[in-house]
C-alpha atoms as a PDB file:
ATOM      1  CA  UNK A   1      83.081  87.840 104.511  1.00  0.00           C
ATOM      2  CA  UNK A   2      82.051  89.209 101.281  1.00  0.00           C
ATOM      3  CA  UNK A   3      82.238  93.119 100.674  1.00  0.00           C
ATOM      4  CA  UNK A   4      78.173  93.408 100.567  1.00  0.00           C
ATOM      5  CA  UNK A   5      78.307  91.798 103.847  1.00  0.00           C
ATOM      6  CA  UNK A   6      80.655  94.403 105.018  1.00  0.00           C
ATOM      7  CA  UNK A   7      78.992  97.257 103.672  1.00  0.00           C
ATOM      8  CA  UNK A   8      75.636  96.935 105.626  1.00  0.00           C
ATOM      9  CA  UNK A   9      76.450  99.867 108.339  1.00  0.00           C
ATOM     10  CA  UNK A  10      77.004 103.254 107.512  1.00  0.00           C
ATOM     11  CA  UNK A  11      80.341 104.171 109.740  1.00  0.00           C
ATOM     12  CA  UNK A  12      78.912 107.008 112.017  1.00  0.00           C
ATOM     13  CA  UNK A  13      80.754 110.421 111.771  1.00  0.00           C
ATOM     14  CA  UNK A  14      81.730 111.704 115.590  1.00  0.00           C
ATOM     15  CA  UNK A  15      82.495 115.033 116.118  1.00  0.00           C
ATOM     16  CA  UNK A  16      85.680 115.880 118.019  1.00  0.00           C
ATOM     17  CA  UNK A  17      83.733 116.757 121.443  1.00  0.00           C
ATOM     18  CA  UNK A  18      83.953 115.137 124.618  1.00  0.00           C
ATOM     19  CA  UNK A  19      80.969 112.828 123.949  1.00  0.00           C
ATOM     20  CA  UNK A  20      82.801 111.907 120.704  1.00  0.00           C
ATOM     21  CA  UNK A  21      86.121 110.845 122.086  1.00  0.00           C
ATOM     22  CA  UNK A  22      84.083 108.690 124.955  1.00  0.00           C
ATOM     23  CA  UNK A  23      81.876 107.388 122.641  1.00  0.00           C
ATOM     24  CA  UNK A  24      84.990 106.138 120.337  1.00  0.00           C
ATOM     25  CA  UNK A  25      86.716 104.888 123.546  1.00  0.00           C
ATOM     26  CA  UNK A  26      83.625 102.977 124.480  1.00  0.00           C
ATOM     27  CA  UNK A  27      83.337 101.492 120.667  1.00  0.00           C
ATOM     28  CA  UNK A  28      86.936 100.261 120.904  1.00  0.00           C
ATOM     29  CA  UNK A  29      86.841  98.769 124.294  1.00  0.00           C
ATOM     30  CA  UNK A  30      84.001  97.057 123.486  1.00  0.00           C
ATOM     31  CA  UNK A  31      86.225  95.728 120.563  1.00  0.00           C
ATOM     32  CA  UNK A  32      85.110  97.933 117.672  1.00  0.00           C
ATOM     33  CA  UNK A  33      86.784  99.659 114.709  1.00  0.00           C
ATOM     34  CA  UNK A  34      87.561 103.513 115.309  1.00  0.00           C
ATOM     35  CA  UNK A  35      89.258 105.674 112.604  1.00  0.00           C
ATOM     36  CA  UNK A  36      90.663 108.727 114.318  1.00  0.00           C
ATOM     37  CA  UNK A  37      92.943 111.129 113.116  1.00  0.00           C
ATOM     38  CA  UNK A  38      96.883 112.118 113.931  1.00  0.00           C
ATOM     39  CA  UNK A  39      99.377 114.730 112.850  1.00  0.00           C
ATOM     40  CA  UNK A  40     100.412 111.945 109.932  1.00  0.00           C
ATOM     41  CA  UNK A  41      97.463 110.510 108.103  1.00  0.00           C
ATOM     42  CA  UNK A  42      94.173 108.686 109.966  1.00  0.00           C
ATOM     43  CA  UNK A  43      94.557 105.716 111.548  1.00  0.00           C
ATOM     44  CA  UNK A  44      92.170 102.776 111.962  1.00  0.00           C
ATOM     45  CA  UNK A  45      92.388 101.952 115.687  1.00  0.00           C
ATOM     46  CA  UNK A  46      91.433  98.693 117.239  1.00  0.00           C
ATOM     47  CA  UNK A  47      92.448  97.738 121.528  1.00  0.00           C
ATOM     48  CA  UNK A  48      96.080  96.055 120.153  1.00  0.00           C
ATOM     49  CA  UNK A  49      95.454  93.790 123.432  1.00  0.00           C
ATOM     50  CA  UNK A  50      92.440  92.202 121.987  1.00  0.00           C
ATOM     51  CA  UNK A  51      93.272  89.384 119.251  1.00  0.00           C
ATOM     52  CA  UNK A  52      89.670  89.533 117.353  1.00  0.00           C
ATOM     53  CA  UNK A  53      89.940  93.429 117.450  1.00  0.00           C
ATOM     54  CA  UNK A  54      92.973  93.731 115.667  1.00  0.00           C
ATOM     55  CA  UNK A  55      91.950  90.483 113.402  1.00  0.00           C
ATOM     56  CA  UNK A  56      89.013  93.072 112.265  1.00  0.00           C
ATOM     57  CA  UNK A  57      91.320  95.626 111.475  1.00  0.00           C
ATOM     58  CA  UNK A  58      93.245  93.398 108.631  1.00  0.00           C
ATOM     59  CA  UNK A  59      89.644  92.098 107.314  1.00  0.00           C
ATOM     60  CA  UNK A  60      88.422  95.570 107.052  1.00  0.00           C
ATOM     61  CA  UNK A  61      91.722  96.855 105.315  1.00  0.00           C
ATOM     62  CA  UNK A  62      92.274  93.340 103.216  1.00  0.00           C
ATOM     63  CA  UNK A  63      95.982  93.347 104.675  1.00  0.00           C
ATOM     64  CA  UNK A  64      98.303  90.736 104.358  1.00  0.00           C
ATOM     65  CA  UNK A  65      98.364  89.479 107.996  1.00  0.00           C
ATOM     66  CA  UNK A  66     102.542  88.862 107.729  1.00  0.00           C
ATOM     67  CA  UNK A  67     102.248  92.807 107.826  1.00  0.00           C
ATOM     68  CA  UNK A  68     102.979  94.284 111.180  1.00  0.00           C
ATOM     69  CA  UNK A  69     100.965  97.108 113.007  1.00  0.00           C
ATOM     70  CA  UNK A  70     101.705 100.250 114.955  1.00  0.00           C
ATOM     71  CA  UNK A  71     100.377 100.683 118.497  1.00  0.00           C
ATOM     72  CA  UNK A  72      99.613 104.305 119.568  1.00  0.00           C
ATOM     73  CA  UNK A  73     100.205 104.978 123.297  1.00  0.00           C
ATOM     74  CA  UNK A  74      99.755 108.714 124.880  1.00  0.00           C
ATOM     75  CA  UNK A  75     103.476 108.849 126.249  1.00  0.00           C
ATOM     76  CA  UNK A  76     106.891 107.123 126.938  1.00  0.00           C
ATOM     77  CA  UNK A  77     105.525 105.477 129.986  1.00  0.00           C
ATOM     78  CA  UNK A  78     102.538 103.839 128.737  1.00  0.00           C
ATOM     79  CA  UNK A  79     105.025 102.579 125.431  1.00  0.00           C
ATOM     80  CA  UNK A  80     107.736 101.038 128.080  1.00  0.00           C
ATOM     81  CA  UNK A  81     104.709  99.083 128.967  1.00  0.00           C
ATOM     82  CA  UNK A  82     104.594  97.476 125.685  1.00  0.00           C
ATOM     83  CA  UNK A  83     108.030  97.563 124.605  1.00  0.00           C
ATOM     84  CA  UNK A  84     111.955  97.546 125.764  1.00  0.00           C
ATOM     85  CA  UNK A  85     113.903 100.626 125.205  1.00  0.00           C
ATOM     86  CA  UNK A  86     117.744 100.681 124.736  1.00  0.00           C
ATOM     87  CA  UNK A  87     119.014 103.957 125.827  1.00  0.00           C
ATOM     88  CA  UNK A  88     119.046 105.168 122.140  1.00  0.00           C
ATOM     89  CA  UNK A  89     115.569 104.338 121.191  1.00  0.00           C
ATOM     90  CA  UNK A  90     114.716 106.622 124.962  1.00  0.00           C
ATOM     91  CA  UNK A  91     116.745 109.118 123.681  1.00  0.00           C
ATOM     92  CA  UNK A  92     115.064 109.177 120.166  1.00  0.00           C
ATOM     93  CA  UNK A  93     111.662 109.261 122.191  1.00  0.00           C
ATOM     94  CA  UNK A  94     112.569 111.781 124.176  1.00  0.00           C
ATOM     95  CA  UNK A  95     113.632 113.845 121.412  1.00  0.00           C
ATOM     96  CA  UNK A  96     110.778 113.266 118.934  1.00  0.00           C
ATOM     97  CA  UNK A  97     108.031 112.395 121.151  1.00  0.00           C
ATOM     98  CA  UNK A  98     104.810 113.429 120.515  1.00  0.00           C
ATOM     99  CA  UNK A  99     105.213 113.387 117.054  1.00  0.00           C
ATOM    100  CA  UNK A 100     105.918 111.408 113.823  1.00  0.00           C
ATOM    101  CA  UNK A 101     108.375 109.075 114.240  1.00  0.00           C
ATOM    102  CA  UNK A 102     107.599 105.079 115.345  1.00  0.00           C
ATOM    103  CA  UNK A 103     110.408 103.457 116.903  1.00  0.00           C
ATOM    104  CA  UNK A 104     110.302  99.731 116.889  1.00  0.00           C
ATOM    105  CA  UNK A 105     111.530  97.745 119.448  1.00  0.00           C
ATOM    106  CA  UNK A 106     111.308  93.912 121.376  1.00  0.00           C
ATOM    107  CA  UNK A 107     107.746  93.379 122.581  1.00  0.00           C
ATOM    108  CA  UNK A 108     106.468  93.016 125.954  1.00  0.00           C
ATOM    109  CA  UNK A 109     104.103  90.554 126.691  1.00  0.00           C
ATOM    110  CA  UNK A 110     100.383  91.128 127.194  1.00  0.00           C
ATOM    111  CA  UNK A 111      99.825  92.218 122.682  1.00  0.00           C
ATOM    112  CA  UNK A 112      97.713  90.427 120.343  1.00  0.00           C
ATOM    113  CA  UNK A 113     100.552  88.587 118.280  1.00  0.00           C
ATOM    114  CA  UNK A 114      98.345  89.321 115.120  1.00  0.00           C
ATOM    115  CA  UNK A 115     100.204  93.259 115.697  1.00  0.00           C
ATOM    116  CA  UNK A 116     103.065  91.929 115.515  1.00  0.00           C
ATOM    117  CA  UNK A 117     102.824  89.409 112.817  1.00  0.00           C
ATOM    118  CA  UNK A 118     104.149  86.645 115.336  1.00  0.00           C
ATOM    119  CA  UNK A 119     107.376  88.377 115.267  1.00  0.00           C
ATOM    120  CA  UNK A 120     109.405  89.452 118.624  1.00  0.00           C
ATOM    121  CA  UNK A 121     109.644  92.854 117.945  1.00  0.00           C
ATOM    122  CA  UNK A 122     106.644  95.763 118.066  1.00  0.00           C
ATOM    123  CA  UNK A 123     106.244  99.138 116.468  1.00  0.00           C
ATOM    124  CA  UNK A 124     105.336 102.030 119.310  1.00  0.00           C
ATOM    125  CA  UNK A 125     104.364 106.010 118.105  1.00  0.00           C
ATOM    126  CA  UNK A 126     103.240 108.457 120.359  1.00  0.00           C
ATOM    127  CA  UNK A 127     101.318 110.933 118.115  1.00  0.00           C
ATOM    128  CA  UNK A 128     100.862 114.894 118.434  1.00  0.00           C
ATOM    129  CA  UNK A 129      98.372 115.458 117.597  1.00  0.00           C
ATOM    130  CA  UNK A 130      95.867 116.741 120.241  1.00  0.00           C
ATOM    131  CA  UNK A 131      92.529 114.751 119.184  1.00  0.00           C
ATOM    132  CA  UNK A 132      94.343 111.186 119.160  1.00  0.00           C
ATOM    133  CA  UNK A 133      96.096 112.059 122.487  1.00  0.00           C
ATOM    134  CA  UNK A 134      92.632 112.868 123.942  1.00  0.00           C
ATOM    135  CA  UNK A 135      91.235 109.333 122.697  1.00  0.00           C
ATOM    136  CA  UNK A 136      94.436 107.617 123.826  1.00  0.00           C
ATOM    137  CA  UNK A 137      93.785 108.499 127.335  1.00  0.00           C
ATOM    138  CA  UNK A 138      89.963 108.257 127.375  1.00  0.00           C
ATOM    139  CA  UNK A 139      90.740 104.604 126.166  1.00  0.00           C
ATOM    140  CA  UNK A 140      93.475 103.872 128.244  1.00  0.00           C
ATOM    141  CA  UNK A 141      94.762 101.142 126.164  1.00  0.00           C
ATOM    142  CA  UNK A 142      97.488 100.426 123.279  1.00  0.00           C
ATOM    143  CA  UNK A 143      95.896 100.951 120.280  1.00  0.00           C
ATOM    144  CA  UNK A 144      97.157  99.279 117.029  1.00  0.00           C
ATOM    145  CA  UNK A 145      96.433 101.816 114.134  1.00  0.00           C
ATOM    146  CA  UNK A 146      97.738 101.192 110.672  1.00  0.00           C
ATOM    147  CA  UNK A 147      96.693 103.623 108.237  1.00  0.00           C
ATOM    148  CA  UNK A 148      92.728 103.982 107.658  1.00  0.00           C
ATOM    149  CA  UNK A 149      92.565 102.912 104.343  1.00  0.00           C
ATOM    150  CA  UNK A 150      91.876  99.490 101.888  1.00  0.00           C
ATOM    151  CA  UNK A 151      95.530  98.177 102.255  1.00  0.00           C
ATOM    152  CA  UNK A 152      97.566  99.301  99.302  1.00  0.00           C
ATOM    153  CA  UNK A 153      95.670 102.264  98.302  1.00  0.00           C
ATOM    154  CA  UNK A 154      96.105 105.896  98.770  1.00  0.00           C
ATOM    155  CA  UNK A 155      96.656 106.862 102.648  1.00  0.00           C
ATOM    156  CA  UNK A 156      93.210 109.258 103.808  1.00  0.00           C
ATOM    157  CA  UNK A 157      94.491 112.815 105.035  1.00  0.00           C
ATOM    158  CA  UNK A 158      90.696 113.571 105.422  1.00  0.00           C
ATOM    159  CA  UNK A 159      87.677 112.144 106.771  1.00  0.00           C
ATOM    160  CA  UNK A 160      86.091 112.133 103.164  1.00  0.00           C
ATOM    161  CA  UNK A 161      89.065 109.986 102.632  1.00  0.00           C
ATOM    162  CA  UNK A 162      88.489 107.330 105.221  1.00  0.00           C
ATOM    163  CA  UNK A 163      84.871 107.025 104.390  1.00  0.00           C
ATOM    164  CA  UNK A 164      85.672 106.604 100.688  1.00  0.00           C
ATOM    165  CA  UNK A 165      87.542 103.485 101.337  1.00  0.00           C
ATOM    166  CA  UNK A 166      86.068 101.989 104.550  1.00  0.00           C
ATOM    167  CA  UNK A 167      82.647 103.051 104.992  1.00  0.00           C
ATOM    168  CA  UNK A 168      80.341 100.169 105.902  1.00  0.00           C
ATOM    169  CA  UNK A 169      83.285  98.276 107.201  1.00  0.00           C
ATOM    170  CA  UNK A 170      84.405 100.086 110.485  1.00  0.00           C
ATOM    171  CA  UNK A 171      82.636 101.341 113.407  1.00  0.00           C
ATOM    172  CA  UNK A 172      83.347 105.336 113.316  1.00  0.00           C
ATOM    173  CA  UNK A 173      85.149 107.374 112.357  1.00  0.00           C
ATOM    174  CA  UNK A 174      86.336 110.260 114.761  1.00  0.00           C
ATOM    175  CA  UNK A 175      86.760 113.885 113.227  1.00  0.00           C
ATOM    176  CA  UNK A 176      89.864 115.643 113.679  1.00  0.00           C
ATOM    177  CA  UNK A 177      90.060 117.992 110.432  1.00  0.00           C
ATOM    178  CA  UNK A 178      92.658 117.559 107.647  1.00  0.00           C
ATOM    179  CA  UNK A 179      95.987 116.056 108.744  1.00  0.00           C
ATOM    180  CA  UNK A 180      98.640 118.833 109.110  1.00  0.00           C
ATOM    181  CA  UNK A 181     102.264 116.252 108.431  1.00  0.00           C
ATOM    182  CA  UNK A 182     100.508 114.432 105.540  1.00  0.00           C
ATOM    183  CA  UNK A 183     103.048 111.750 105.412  1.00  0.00           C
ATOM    184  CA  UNK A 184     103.127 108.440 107.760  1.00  0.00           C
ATOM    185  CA  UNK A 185     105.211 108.063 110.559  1.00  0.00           C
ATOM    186  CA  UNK A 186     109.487 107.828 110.374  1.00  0.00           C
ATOM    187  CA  UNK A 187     109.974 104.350 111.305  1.00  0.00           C
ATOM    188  CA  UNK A 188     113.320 103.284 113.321  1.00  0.00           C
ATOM    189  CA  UNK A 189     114.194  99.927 114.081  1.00  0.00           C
ATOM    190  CA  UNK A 190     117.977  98.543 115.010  1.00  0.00           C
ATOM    191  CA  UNK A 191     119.821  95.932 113.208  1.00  0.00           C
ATOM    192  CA  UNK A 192     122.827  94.407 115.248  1.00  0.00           C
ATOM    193  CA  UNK A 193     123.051  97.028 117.359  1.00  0.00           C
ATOM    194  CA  UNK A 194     122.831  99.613 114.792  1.00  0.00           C
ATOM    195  CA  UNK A 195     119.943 102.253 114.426  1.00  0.00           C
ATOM    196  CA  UNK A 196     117.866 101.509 110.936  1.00  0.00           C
ATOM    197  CA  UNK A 197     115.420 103.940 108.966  1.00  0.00           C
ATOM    198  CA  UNK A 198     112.992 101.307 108.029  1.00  0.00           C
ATOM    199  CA  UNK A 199     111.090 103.804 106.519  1.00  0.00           C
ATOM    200  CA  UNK A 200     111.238 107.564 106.022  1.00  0.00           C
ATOM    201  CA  UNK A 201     108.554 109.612 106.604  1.00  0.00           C
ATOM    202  CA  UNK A 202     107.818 112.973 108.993  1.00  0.00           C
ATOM    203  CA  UNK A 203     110.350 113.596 110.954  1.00  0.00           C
ATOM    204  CA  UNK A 204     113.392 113.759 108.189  1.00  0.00           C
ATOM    205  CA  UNK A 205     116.523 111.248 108.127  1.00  0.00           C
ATOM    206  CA  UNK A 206     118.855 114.366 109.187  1.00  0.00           C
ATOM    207  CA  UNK A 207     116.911 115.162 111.903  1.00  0.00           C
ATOM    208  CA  UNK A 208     117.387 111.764 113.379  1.00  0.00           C
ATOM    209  CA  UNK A 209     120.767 111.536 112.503  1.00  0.00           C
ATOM    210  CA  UNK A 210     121.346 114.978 114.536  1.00  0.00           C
ATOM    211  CA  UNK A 211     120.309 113.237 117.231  1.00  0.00           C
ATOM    212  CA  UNK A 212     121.870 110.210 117.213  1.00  0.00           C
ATOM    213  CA  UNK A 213     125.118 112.241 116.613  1.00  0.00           C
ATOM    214  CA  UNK A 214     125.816 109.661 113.973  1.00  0.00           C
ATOM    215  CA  UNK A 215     124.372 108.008 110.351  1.00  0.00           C
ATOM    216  CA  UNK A 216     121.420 106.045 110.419  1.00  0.00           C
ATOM    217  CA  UNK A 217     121.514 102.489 108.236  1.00  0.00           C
ATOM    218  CA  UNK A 218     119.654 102.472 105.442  1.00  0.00           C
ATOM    219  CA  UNK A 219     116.583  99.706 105.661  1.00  0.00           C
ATOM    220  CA  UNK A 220     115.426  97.505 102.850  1.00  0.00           C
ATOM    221  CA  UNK A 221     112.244  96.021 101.550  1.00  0.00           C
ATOM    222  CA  UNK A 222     111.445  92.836 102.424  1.00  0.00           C
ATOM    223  CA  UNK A 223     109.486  89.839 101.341  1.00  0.00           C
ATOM    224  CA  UNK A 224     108.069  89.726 105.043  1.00  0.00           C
ATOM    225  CA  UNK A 225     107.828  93.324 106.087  1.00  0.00           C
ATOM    226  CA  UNK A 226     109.783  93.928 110.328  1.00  0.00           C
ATOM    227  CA  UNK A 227     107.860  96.930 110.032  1.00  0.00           C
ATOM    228  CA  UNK A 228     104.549  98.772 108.350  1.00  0.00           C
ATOM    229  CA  UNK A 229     104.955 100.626 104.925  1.00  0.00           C
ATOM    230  CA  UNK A 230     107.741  98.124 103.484  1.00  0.00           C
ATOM    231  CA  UNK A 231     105.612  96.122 100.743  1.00  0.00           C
ATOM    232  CA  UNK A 232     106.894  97.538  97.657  1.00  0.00           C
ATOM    233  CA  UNK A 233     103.264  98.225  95.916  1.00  0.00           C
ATOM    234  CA  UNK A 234     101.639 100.460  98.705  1.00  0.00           C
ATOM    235  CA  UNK A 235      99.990 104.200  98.819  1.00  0.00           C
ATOM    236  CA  UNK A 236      98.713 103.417  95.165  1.00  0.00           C
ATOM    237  CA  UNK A 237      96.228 105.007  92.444  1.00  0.00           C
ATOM    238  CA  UNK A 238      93.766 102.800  90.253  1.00  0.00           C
ATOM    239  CA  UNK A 239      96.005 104.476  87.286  1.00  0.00           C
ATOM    240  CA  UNK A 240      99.581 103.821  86.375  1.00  0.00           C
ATOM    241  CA  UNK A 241     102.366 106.186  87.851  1.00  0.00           C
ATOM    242  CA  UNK A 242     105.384 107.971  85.730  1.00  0.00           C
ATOM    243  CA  UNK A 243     108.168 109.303  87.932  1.00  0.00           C
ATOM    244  CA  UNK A 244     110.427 112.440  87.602  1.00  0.00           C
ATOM    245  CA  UNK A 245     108.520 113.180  84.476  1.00  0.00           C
ATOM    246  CA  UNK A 246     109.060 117.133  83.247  1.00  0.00           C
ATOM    247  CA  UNK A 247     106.183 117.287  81.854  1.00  0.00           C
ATOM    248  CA  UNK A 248     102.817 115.343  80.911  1.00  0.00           C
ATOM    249  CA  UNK A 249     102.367 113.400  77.961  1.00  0.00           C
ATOM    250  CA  UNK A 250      99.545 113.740  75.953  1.00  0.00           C
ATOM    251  CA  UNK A 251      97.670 110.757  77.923  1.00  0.00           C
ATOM    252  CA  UNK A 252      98.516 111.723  80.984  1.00  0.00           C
ATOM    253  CA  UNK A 253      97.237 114.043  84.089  1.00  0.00           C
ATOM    254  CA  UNK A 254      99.868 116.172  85.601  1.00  0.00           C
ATOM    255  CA  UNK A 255     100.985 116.220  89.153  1.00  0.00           C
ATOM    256  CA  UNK A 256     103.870 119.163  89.998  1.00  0.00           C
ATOM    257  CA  UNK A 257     106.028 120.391  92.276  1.00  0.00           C
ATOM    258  CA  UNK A 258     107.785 123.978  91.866  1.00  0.00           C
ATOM    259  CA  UNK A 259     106.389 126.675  89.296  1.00  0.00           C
ATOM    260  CA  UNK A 260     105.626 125.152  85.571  1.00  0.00           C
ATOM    261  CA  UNK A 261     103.194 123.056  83.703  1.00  0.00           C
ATOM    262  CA  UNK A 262      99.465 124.056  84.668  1.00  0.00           C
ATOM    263  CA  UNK A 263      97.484 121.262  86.543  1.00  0.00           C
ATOM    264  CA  UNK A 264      97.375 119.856  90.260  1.00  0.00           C
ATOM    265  CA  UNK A 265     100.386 121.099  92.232  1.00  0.00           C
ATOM    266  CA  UNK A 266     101.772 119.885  95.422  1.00  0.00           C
ATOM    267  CA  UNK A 267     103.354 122.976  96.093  1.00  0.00           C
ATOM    268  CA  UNK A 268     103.605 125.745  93.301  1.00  0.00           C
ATOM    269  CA  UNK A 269     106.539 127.577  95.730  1.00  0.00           C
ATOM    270  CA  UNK A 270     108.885 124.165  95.927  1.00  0.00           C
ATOM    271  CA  UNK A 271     108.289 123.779 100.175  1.00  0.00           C
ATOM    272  CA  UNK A 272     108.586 120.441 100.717  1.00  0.00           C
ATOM    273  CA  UNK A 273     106.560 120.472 104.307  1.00  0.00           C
ATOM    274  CA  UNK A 274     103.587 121.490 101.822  1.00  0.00           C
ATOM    275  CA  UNK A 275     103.906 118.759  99.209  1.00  0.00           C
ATOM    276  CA  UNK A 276     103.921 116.048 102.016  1.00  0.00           C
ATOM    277  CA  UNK A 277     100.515 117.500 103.700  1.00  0.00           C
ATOM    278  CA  UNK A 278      99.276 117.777  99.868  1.00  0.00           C
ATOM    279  CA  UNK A 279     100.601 114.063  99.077  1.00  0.00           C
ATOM    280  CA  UNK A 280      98.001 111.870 100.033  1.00  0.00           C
ATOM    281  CA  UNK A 281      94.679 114.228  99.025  1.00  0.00           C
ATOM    282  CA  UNK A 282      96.442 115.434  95.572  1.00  0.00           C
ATOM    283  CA  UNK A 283      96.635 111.363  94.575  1.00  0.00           C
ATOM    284  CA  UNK A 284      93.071 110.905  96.033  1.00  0.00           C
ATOM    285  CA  UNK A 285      91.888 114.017  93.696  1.00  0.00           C
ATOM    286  CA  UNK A 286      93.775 111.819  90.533  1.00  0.00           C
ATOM    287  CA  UNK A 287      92.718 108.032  91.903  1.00  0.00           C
ATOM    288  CA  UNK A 288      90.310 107.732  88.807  1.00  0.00           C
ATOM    289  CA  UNK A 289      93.133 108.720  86.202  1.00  0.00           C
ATOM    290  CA  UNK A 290      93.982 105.825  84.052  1.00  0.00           C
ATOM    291  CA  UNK A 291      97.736 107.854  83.674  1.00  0.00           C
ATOM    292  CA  UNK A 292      99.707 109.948  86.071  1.00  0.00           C
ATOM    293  CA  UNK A 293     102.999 111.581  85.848  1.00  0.00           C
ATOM    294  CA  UNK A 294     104.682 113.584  88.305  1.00  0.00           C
ATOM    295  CA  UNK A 295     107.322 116.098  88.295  1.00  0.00           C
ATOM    296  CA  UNK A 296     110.831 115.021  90.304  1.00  0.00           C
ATOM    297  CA  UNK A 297     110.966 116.232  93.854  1.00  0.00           C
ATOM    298  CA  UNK A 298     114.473 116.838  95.842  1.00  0.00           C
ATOM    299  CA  UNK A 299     115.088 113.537  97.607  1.00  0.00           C
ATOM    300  CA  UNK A 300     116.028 115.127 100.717  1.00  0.00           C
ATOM    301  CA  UNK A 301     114.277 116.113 104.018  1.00  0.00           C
ATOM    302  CA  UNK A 302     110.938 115.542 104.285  1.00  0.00           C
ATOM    303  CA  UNK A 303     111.425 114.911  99.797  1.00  0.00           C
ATOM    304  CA  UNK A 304     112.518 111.708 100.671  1.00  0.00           C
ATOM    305  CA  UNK A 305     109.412 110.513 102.088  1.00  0.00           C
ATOM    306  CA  UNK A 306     107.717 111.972  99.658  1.00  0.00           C
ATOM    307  CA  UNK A 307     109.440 109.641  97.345  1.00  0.00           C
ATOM    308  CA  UNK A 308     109.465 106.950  99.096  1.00  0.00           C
ATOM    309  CA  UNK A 309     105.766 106.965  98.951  1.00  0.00           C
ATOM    310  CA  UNK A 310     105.554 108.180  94.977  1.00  0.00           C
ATOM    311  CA  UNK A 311     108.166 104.869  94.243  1.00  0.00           C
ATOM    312  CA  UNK A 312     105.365 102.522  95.941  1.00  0.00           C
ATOM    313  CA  UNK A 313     102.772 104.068  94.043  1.00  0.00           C
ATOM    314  CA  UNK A 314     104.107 103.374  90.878  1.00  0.00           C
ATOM    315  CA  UNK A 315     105.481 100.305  91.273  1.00  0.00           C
ATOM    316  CA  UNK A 316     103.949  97.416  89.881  1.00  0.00           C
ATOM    317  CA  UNK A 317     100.915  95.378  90.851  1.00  0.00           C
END
């Protein structure tokens, strides 16, 4: 399918009423493309139990289908449906569910293997935020929802965002408002036995490893991705990305952190929960900037997702 193809249907905007979240449960069990929004980033939701659904989902994004999906379930009930749960993936549920962390775990049956990738294990979130719990009920169904966004390119914190990138080529989009985290999902996988961070994100490394009452391995990137968010070029700009810079060049559009050079800021006072909810819309606001360079943020706490995604953005492509 060509992109004029796609483009033929304006995605329609629903507000975040009651007849908007049936509406959007209706498109997607009648096997439609819904963006709707969580405490992250949006995420472009397709039934995860219907195989030509969640095919639509990497043709809309133009993702490599050896990359994995998240399901988003309403509880820890409906994700023991989908998935089996050692004791310390339940406890890590327990602790940070609703909220951002994925844990990823061996599949139950009954999934379209295309969210999986063919691959015996499944990645399960329950979000917080109140908007994608309401459509996660009214659907009443796993729902695989990878970021809302052409795959590589700049996560959408805002509707504006989604409909930048996929309008014409999804369904609806379902209005919840500006993200609050900012950042995807913590995802935690385990590797011979051993809890992984396959990739960091909202809820921060120490916070997991408080739980856990122990360290958490470190994950690596992949040639074939075991989870979302591991292909090394991801979250990128049009433009070309200079780490840990101190300041601009004369070429080059400034991004900050902390008090200093004049330009876009993610957070003039240094808080790092503010940078990650400014992330995503401060590299929208600089997508058409042919040179970018951004100041070095602590790589700890919620910093190191925040790095995490600045590395992939400036990485090669």
């Amino acid at each position: 399918m060509t992109q004029e193809e796609r483009h033929v249907t304006a995605t329609r905007r629903l507000p975040p009423t009651d007849a908007g979240v049936a509406e959007a449960a209706a498109l997607l069990a009648a096997g439609a493309l819904v963006a709707f929004p969580s405490e992250t980033v949006y995420g472009l939701g397709a039934d995860a139990r219907n195989g030509q659904a969640v095919a639509a989902i990497y043709a809309a994004k133009e993702r490599p289908s050896f990359n994995p999906l998240i399901i988003h379930v309403p509880d820890l009930a409906a994700a023991e449906r989908w998935g089996v749960f050692s004791p310390e993936a339940r406890a890590l549920a327990l602790a940070f569910w609703p909220g951002a962390l994925t844990l990823v775990v061996p599949k139950r049956d009954g999934l379209s293997d295309l969210v999986t990738a063919g691959g015996p294990m499944v990645a399960i979130r329950v979000p917080a935020h109140p908007l994608a719990q309401r459509l996660l009920r009214a659907a009443d169904a796993p729902i695989a929802g990878p970021s809302a966004n052409p795959s590589g390119r700049i996560s959408p914190t805002r509707v504006q965002h989604v409909l930048d990138g996929l309008d014409g080529r999804i369904a609806a989009v379902l209005d919840g408002g500006d993200c609050t985290v900012g950042v995807e999902s913590t995802i935690v996988g385990w590797r011979a036995g051993r809890a992984c961070l396959l990739r960091a994100g909202g809820v921060p490394k120490e916070a997991l490893e408080a739980a856990l009452a122990g360290p958490l391995q470190d994950g690596e990137d992949l040639e074939t991705p075991e989870a979302p968010g591991q292909l090394t070029s991801h979250y990128a700009p049009n433009g070309t990305v200079r780490l840990n810079a101190l300041a601009p060049n004369a070429d080059e559009v400034w991004l900050g952190f902390g008090p200093g050079v004049d330009g876009l800021n993610l957070s003039r006072t240094g808080d790092l929960a503010e940078a990650a909810a400014n992330l995503f819309a401060c590299l929208h606001a600089l997508n058409d900037a042919k040179k970018i360079a951004v100041a070095p943020i602590p790589d700890q706490g919620l910093g190191r997702a925040i790095n995490d995604r600045l590395r992939r953005a400036a990485a090669p492509r």
